[in-house]
PDB file of N, CA and C in Angstrom:
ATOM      1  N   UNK A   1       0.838  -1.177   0.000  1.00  0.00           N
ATOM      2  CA  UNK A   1       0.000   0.000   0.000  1.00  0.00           C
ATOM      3  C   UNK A   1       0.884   1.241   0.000  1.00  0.00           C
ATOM      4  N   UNK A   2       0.396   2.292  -0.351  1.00  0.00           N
ATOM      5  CA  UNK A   2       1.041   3.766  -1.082  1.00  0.00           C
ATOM      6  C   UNK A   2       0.181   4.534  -0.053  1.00  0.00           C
ATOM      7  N   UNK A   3       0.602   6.059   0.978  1.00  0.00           N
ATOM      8  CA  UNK A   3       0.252   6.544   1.224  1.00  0.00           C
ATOM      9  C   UNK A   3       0.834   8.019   0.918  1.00  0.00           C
ATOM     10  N   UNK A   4       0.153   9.447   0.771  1.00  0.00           N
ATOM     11  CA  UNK A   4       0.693  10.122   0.742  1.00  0.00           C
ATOM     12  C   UNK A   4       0.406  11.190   1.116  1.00  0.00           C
ATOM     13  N   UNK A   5       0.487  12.464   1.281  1.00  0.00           N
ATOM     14  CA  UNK A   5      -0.720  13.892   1.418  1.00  0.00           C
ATOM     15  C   UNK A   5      -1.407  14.601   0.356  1.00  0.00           C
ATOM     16  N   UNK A   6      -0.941  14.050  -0.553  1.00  0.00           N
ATOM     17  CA  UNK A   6      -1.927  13.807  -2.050  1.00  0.00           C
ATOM     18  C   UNK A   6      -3.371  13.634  -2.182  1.00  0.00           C
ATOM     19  N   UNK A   7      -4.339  13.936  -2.438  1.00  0.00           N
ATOM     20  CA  UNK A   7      -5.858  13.957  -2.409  1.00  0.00           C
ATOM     21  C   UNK A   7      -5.750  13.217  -3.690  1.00  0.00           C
ATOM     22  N   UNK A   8      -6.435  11.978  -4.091  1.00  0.00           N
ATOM     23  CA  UNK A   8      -6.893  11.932  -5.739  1.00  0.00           C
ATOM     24  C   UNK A   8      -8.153  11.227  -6.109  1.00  0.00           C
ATOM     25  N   UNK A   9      -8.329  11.736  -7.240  1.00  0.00           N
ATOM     26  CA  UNK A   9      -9.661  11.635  -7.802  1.00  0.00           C
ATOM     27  C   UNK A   9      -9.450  10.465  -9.231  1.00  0.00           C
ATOM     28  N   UNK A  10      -9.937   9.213  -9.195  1.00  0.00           N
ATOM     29  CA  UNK A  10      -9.338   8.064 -10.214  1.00  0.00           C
ATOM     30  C   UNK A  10     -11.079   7.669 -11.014  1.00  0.00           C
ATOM     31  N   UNK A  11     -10.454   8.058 -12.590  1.00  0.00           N
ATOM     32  CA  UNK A  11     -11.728   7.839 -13.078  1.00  0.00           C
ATOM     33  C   UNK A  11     -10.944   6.496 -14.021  1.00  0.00           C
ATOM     34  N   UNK A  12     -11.752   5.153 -13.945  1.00  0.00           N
ATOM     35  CA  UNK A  12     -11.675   4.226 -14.934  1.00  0.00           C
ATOM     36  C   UNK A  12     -12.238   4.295 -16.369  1.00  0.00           C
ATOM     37  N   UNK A  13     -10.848   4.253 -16.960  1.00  0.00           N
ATOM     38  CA  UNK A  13     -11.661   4.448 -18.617  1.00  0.00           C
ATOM     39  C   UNK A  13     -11.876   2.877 -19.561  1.00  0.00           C
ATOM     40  N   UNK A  14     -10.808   2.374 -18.863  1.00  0.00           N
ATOM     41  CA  UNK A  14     -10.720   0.914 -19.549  1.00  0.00           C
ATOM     42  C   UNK A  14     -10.488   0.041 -18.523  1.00  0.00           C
ATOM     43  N   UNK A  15     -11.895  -1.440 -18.922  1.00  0.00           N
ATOM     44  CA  UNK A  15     -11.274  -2.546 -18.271  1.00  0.00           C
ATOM     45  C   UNK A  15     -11.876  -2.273 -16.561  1.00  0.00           C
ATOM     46  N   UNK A  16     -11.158  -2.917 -15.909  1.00  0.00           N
ATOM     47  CA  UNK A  16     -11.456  -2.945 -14.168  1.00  0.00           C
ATOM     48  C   UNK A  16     -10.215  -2.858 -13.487  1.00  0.00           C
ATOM     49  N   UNK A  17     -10.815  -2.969 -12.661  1.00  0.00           N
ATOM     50  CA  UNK A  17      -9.766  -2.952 -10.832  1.00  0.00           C
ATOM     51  C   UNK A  17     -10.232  -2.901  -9.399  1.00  0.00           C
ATOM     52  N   UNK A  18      -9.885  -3.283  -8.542  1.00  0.00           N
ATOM     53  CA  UNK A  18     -10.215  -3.896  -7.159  1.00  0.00           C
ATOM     54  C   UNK A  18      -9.328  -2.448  -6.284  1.00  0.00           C
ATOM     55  N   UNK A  19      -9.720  -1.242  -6.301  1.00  0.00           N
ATOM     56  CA  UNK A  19      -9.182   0.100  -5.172  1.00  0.00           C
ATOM     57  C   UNK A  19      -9.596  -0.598  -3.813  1.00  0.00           C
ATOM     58  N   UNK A  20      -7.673  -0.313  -3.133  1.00  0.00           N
ATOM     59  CA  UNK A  20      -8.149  -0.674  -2.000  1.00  0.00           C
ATOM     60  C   UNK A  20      -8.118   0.705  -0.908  1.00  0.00           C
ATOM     61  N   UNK A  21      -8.362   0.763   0.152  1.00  0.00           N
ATOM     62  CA  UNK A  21      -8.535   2.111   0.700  1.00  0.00           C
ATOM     63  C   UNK A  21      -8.720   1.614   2.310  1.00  0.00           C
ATOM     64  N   UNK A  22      -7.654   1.895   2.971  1.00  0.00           N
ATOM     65  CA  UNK A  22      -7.392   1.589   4.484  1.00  0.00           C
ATOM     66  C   UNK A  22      -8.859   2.564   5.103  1.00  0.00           C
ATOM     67  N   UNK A  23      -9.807   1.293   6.114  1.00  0.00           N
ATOM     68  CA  UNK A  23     -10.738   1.766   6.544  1.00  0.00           C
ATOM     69  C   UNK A  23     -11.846   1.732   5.906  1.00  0.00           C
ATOM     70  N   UNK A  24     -11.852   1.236   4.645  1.00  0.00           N
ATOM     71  CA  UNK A  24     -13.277   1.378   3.803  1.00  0.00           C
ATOM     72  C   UNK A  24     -13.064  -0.226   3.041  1.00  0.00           C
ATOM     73  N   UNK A  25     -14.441  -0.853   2.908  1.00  0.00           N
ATOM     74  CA  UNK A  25     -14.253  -2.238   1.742  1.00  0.00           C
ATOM     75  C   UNK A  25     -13.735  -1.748   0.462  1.00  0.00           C
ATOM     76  N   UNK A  26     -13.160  -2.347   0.038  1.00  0.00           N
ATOM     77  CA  UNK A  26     -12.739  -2.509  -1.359  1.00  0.00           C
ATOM     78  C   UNK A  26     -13.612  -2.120  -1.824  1.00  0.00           C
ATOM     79  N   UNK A  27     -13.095  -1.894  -3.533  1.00  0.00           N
ATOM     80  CA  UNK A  27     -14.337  -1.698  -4.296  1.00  0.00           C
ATOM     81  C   UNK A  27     -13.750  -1.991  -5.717  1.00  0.00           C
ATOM     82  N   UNK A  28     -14.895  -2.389  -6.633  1.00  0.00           N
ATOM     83  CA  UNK A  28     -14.023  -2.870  -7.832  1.00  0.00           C
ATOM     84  C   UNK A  28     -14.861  -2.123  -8.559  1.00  0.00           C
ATOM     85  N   UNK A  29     -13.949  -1.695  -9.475  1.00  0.00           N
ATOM     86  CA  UNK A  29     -14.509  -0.187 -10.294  1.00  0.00           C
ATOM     87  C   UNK A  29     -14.074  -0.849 -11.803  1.00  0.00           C
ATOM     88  N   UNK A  30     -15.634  -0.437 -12.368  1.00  0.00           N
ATOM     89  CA  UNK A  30     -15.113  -0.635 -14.211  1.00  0.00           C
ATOM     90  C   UNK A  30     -15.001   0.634 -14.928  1.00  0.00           C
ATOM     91  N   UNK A  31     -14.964   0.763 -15.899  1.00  0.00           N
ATOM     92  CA  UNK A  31     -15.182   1.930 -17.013  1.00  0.00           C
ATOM     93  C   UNK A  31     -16.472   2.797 -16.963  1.00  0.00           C
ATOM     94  N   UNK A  32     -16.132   4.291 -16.148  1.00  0.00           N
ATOM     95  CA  UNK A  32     -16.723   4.988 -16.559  1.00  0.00           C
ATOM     96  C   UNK A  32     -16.716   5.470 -14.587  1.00  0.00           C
ATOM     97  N   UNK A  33     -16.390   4.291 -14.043  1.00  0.00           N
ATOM     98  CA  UNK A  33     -16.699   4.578 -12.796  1.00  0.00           C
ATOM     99  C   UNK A  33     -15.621   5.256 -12.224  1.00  0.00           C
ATOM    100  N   UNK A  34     -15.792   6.231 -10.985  1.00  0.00           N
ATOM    101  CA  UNK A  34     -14.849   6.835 -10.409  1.00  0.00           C
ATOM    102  C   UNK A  34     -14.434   6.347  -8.806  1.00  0.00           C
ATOM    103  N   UNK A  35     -13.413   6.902  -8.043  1.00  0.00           N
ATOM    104  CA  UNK A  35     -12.773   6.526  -6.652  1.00  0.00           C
ATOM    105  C   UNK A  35     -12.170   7.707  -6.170  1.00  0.00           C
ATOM    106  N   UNK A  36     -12.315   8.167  -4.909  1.00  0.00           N
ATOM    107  CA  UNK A  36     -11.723   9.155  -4.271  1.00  0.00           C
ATOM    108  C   UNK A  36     -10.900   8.569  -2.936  1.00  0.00           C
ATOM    109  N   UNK A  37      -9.713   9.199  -2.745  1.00  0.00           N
ATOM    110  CA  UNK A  37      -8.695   8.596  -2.064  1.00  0.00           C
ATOM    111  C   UNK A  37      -7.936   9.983  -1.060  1.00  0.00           C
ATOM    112  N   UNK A  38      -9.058  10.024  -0.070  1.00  0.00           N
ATOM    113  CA  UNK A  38      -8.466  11.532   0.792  1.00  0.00           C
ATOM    114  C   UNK A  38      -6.755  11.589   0.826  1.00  0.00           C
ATOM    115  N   UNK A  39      -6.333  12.638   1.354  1.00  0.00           N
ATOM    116  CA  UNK A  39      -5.235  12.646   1.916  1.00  0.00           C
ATOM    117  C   UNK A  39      -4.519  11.920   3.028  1.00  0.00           C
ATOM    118  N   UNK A  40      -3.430  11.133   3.042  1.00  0.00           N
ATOM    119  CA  UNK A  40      -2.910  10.730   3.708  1.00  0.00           C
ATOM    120  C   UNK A  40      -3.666   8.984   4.009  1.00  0.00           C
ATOM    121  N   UNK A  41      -4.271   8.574   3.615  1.00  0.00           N
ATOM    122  CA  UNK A  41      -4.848   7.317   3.864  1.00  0.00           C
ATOM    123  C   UNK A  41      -4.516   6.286   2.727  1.00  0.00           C
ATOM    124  N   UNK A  42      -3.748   5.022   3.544  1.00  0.00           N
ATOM    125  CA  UNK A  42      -3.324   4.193   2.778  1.00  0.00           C
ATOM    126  C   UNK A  42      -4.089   3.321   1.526  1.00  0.00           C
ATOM    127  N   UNK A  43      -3.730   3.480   0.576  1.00  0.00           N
ATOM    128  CA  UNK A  43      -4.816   2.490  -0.448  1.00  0.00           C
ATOM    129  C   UNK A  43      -3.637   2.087  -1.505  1.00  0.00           C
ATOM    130  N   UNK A  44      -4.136   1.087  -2.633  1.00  0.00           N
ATOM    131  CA  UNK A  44      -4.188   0.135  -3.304  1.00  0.00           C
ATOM    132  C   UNK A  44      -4.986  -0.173  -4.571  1.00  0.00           C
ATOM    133  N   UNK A  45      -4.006  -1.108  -5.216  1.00  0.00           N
ATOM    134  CA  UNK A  45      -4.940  -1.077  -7.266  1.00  0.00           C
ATOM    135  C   UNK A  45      -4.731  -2.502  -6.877  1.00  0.00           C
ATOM    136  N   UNK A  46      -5.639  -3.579  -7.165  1.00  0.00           N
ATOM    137  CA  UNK A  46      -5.428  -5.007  -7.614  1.00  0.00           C
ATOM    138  C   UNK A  46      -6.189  -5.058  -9.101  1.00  0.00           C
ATOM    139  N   UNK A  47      -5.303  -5.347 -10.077  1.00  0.00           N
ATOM    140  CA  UNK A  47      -6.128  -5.946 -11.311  1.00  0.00           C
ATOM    141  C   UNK A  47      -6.680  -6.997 -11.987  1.00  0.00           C
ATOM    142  N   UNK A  48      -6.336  -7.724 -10.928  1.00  0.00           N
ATOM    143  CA  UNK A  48      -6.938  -9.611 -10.985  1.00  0.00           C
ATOM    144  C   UNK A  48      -6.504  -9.660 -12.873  1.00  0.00           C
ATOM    145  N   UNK A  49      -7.387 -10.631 -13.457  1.00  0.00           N
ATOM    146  CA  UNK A  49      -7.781 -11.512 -14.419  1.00  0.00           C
ATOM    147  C   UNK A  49      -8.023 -10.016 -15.720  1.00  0.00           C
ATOM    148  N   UNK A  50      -8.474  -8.534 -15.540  1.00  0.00           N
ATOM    149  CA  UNK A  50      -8.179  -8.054 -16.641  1.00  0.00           C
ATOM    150  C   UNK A  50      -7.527  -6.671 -16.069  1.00  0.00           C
ATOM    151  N   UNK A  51      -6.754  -5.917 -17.521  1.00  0.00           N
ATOM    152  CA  UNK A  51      -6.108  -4.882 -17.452  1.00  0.00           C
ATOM    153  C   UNK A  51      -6.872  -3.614 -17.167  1.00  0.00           C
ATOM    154  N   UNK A  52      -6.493  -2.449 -16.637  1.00  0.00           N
ATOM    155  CA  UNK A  52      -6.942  -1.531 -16.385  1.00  0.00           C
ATOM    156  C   UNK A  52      -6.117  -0.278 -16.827  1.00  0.00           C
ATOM    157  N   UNK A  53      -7.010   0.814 -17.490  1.00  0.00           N
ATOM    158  CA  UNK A  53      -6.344   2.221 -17.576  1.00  0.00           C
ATOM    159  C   UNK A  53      -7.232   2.976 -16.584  1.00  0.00           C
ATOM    160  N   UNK A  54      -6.707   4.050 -15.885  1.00  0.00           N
ATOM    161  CA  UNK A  54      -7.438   4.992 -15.290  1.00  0.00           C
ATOM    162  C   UNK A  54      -6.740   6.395 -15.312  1.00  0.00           C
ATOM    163  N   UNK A  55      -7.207   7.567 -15.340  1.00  0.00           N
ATOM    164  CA  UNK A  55      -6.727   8.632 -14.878  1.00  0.00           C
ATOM    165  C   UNK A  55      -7.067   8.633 -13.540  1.00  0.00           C
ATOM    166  N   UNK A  56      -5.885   9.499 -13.549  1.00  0.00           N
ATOM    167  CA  UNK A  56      -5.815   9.596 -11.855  1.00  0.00           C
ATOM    168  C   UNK A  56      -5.114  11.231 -11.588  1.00  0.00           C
ATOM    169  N   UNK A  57      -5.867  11.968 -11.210  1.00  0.00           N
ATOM    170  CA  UNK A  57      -5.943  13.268 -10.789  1.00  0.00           C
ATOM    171  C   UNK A  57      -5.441  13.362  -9.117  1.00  0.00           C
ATOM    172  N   UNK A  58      -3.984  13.809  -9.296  1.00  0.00           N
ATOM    173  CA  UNK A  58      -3.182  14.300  -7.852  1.00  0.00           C
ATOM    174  C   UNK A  58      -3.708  15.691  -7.299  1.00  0.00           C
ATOM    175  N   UNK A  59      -3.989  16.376  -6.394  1.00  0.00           N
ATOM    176  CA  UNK A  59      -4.056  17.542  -5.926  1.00  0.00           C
ATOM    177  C   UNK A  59      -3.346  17.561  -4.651  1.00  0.00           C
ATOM    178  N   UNK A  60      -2.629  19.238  -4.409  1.00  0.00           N
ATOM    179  CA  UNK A  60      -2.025  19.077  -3.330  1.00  0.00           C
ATOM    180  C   UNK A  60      -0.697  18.846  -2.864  1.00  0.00           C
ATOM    181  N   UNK A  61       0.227  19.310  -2.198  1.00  0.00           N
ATOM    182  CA  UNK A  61       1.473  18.593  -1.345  1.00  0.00           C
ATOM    183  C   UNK A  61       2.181  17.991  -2.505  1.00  0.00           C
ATOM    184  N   UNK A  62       2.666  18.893  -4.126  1.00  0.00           N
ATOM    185  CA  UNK A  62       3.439  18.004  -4.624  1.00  0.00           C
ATOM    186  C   UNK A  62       4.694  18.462  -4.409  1.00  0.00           C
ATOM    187  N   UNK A  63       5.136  19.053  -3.309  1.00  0.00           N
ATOM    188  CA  UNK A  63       6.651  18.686  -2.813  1.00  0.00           C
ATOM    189  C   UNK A  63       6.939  18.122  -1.846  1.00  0.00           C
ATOM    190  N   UNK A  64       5.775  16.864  -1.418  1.00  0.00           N
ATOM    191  CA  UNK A  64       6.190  16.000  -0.168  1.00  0.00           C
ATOM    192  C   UNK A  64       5.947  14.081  -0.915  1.00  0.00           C
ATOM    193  N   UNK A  65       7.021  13.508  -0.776  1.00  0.00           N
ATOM    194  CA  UNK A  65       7.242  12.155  -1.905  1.00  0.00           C
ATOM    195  C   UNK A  65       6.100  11.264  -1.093  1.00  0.00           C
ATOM    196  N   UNK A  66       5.937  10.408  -1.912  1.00  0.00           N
ATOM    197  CA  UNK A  66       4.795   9.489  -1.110  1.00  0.00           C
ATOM    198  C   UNK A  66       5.859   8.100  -0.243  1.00  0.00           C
ATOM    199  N   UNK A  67       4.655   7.914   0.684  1.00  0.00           N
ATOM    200  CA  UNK A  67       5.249   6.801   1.355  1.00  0.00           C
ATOM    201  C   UNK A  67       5.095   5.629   1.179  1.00  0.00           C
ATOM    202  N   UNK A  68       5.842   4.241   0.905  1.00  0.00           N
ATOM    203  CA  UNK A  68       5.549   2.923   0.801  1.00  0.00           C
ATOM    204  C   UNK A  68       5.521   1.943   1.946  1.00  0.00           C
ATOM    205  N   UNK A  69       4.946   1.091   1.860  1.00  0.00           N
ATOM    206  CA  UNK A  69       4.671   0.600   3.016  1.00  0.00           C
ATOM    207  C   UNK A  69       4.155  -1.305   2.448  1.00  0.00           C
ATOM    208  N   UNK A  70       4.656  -2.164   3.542  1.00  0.00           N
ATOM    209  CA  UNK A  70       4.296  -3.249   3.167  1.00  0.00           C
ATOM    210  C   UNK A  70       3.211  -4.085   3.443  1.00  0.00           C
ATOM    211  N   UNK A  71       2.213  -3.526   4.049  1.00  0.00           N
ATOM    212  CA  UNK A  71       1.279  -3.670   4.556  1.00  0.00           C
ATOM    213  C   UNK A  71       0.345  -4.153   3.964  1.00  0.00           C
TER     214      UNK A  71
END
């Protein structure tokens, strides 16, 4: 899992994915659908069985690096 002080806003254009988000169930998002990922809270992409494109819109704190974590 990736945490950072980054706010982002992830719209799926192609395909699926399983967003994970410390504190909230999963959620598996297809095309067309969107995900919001506050600041500072750990989350996650699983793409199982198909590929995924998404934009993904950063706001915020882009001179502080994100944190990794093995969790």
């Amino acid at each position: 899992m990736a945490s950072s002080s980054r706010r982002r806003n992830i719209v799926v254009i192609a395909g699926e994915a399983e967003f994970h988000l410390q504190g909230a169930p999963s959620q598996t998002l297809q095309s067309g659908q969107s995900a919001f990922h506050p600041s500072g809270a750990a989350h996650a992409l699983t793409s199982h069985a198909h590929p995924v494109m998404a934009y993904v819109v950063w706001r915020d704190d882009f001179d502080v690096a994100p944190v990794w974590s093995e969790r």
